[in-house]
C-alpha atoms as a PDB file:
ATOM      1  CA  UNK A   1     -83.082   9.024  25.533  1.00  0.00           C
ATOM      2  CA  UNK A   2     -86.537  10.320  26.389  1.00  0.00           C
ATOM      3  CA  UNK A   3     -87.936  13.178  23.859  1.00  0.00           C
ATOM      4  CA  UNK A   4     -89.257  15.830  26.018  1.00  0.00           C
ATOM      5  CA  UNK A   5     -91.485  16.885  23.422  1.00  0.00           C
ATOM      6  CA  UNK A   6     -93.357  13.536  22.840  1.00  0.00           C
ATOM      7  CA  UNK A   7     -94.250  13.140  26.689  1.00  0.00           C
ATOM      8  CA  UNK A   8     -95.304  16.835  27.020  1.00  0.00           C
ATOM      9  CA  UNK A   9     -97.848  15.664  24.554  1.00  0.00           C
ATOM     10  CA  UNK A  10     -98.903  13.156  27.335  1.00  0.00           C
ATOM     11  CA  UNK A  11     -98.206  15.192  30.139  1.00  0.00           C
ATOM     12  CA  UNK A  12     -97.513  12.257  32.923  1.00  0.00           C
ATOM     13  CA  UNK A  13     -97.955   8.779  31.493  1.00  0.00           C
ATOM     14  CA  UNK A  14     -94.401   8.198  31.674  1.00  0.00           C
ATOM     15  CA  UNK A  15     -94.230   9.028  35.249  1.00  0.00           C
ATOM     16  CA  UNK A  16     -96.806   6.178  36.755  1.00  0.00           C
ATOM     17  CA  UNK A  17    -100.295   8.370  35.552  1.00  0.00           C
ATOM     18  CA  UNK A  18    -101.307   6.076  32.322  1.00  0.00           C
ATOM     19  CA  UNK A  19    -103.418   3.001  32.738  1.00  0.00           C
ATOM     20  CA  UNK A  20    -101.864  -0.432  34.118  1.00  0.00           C
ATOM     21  CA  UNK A  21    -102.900  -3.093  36.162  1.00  0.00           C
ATOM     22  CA  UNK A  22    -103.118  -2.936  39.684  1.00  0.00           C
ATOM     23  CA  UNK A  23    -105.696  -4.500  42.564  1.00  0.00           C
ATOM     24  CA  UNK A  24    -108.193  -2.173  43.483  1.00  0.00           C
ATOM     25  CA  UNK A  25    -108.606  -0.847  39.614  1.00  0.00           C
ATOM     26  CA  UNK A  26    -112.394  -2.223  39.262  1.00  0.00           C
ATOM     27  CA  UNK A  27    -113.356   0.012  42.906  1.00  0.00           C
ATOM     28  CA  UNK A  28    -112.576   3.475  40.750  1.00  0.00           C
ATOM     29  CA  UNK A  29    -116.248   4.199  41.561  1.00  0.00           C
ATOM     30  CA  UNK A  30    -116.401   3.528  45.529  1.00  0.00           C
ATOM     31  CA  UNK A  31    -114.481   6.313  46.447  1.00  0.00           C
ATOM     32  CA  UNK A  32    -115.416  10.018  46.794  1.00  0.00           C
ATOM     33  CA  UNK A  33    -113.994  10.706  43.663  1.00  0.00           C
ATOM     34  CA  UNK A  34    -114.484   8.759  40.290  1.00  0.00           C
ATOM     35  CA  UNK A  35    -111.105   8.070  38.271  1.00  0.00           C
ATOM     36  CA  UNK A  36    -112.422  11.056  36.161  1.00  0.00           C
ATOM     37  CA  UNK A  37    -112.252  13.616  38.878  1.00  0.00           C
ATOM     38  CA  UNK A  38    -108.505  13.121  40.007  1.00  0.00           C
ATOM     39  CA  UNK A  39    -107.781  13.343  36.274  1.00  0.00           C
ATOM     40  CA  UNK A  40    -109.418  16.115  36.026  1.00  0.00           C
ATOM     41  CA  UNK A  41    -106.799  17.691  38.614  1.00  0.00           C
ATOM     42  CA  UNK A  42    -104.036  17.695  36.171  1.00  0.00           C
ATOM     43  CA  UNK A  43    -105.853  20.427  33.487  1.00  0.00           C
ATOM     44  CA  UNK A  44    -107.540  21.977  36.233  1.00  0.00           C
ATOM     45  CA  UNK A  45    -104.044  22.732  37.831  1.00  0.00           C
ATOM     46  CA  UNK A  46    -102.325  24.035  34.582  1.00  0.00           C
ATOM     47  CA  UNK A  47    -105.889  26.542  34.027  1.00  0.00           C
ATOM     48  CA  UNK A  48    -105.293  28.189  37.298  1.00  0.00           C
ATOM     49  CA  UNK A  49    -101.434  28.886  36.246  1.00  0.00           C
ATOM     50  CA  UNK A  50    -102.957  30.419  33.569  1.00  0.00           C
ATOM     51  CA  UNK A  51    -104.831  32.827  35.577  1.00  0.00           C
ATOM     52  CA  UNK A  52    -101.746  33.860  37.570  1.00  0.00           C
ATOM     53  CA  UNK A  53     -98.979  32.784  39.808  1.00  0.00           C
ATOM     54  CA  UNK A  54     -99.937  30.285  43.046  1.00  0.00           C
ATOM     55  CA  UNK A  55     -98.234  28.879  45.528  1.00  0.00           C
ATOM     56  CA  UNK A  56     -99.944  24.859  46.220  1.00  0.00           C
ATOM     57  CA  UNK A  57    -101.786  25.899  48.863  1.00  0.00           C
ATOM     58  CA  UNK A  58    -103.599  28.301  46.648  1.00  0.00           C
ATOM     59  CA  UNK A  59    -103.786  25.664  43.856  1.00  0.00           C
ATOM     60  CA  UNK A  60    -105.846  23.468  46.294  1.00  0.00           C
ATOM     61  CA  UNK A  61    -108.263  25.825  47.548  1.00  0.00           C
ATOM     62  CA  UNK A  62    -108.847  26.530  44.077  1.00  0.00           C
ATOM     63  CA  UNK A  63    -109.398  22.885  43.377  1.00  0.00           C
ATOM     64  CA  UNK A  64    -111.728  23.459  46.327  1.00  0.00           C
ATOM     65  CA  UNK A  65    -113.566  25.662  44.475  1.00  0.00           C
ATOM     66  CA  UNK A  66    -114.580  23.362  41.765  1.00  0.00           C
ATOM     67  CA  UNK A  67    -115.531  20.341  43.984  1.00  0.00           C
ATOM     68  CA  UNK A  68    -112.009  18.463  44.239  1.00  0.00           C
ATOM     69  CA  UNK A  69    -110.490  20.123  47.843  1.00  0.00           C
ATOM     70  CA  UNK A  70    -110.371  16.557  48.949  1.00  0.00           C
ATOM     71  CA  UNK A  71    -107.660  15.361  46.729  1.00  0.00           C
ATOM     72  CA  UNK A  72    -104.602  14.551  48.348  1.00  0.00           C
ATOM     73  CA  UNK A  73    -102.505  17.588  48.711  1.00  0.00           C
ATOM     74  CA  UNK A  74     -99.472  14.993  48.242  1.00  0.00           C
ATOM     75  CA  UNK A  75    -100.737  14.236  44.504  1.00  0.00           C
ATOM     76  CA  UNK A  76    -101.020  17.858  43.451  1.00  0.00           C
ATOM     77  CA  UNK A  77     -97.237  18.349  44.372  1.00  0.00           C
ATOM     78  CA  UNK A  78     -96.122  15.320  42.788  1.00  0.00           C
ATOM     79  CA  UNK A  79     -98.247  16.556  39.753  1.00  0.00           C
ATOM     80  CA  UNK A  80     -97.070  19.982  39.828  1.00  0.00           C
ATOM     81  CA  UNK A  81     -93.003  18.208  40.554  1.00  0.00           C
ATOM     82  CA  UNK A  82     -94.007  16.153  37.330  1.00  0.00           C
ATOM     83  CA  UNK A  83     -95.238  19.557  34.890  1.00  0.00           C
ATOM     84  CA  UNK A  84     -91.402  21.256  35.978  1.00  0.00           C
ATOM     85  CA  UNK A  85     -89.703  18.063  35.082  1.00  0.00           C
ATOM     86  CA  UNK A  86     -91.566  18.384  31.778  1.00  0.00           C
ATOM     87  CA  UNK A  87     -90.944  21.921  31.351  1.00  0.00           C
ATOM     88  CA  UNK A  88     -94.609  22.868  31.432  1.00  0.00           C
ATOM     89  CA  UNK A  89     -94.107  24.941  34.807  1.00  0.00           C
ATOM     90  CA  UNK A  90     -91.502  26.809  36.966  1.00  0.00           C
ATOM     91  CA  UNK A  91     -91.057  27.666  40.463  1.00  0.00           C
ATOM     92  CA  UNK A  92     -89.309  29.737  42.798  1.00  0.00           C
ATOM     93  CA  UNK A  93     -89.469  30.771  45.967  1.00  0.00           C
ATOM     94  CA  UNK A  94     -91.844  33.788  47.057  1.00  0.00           C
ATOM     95  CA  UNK A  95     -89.646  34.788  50.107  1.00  0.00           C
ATOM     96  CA  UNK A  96     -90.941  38.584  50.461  1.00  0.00           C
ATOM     97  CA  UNK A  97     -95.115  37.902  50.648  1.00  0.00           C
ATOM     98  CA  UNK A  98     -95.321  34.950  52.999  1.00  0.00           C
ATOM     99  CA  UNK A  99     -95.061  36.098  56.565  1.00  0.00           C
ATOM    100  CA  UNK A 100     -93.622  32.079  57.549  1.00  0.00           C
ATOM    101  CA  UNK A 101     -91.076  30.551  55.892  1.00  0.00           C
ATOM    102  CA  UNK A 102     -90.803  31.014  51.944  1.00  0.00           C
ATOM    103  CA  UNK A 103     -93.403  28.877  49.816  1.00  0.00           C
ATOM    104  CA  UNK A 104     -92.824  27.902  46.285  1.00  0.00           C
ATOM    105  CA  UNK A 105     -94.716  30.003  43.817  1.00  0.00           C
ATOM    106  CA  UNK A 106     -95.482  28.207  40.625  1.00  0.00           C
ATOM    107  CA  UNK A 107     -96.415  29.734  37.336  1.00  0.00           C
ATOM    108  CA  UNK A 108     -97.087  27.920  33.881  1.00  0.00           C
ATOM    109  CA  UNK A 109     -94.148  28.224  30.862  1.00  0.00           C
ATOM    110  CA  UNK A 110     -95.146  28.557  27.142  1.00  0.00           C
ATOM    111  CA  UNK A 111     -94.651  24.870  26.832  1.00  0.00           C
ATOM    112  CA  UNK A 112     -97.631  24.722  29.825  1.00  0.00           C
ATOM    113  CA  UNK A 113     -99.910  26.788  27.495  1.00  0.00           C
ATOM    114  CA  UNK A 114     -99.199  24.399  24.638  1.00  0.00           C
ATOM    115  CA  UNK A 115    -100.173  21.347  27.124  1.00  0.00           C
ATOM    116  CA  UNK A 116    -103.203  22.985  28.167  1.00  0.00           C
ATOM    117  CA  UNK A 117    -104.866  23.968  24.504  1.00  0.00           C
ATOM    118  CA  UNK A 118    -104.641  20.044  23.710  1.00  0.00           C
ATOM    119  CA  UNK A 119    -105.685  19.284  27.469  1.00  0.00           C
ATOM    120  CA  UNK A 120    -108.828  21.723  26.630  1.00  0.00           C
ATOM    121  CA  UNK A 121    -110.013  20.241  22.968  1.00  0.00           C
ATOM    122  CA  UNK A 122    -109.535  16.455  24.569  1.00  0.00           C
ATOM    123  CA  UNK A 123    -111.301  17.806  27.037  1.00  0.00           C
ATOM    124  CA  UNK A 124    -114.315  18.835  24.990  1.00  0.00           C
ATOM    125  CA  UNK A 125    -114.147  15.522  23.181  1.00  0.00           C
ATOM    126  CA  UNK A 126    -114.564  13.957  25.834  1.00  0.00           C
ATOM    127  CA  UNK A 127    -117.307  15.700  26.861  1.00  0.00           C
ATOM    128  CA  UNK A 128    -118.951  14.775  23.695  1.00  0.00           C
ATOM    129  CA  UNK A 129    -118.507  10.932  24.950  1.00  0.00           C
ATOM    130  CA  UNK A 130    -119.597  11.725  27.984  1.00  0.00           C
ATOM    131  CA  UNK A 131    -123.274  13.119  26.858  1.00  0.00           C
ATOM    132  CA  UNK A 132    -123.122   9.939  24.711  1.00  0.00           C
ATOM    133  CA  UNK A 133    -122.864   7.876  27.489  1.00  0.00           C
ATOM    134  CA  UNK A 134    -125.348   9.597  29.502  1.00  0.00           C
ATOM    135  CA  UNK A 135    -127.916   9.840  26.744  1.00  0.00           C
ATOM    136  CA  UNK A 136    -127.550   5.756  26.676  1.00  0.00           C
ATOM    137  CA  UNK A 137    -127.950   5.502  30.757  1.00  0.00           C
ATOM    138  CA  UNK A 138    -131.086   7.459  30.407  1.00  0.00           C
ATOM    139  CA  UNK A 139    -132.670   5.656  27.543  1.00  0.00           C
ATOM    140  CA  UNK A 140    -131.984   2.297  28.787  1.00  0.00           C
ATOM    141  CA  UNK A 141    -133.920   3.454  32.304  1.00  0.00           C
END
């Protein structure tokens, strides 16, 4: 049996996220967004929780906000189906605010906060790579 608290520490990888091998991989680049920006979606997704309660669509025109509207709307509700199977986030249905039919309104569980802190000091590490990187690109030009 799966321990819940050893995947939350990789939110996703179990679920199809990590790295394998499939055809296409080497194109990552060609597209309108690099591998980096889609995984970027995942942290991004759990920071807006933070700020508040959302429904998806708000979730995506806040990933609109920050460059990545184009994602697929698809892979932010499979992510976002993922984080409540993992206990990072919970939903329910707002049924007195929408004026249509009821939308799910997520919001981000204790567990989600946890996820997010390590989410935000990888993501500073890897910001230190990345200015490593760079720094190499523009000395080698």
């Amino acid at each position: 049996m799966k321990n819940n608290n050893d995947s939350a520490y990789h939110p996703g990888f179990e679920r199809g996220f990590g790295r394998g091998r499939r055809s296409g991989r080497g194109m990552r680049w060609m597209g309108e967004h690099s591998l980096i920006d889609v995984r970027l979606v995942e942290p991004a997704l759990l920071a807006f929780l933070k700020e508040g309660k959302a429904h998806g669509y708000g979730l995506l025109e806040k990933l609109e906000s920050i460059g990545l509207g184009s994602i697929n709307p698809s892979v932010i509700y499979r992510i976002l189906r993922d984080y409540e199977d993992l206990g990072m986030v919970v939903s329910d249905w707002d049924t007195e605010t929408t004026q249509g039919p009821p939308r799910r309104v997520y919001s981000l569980t204790e567990h989600g906060e946890k996820a997010l802190d390590r989410a935000r000091r990888s993501l500073k590490e890897t910001i230190e790579r990345l200015e490593t990187i760079l720094k190499r690109i523009d000395n080698s030009n």
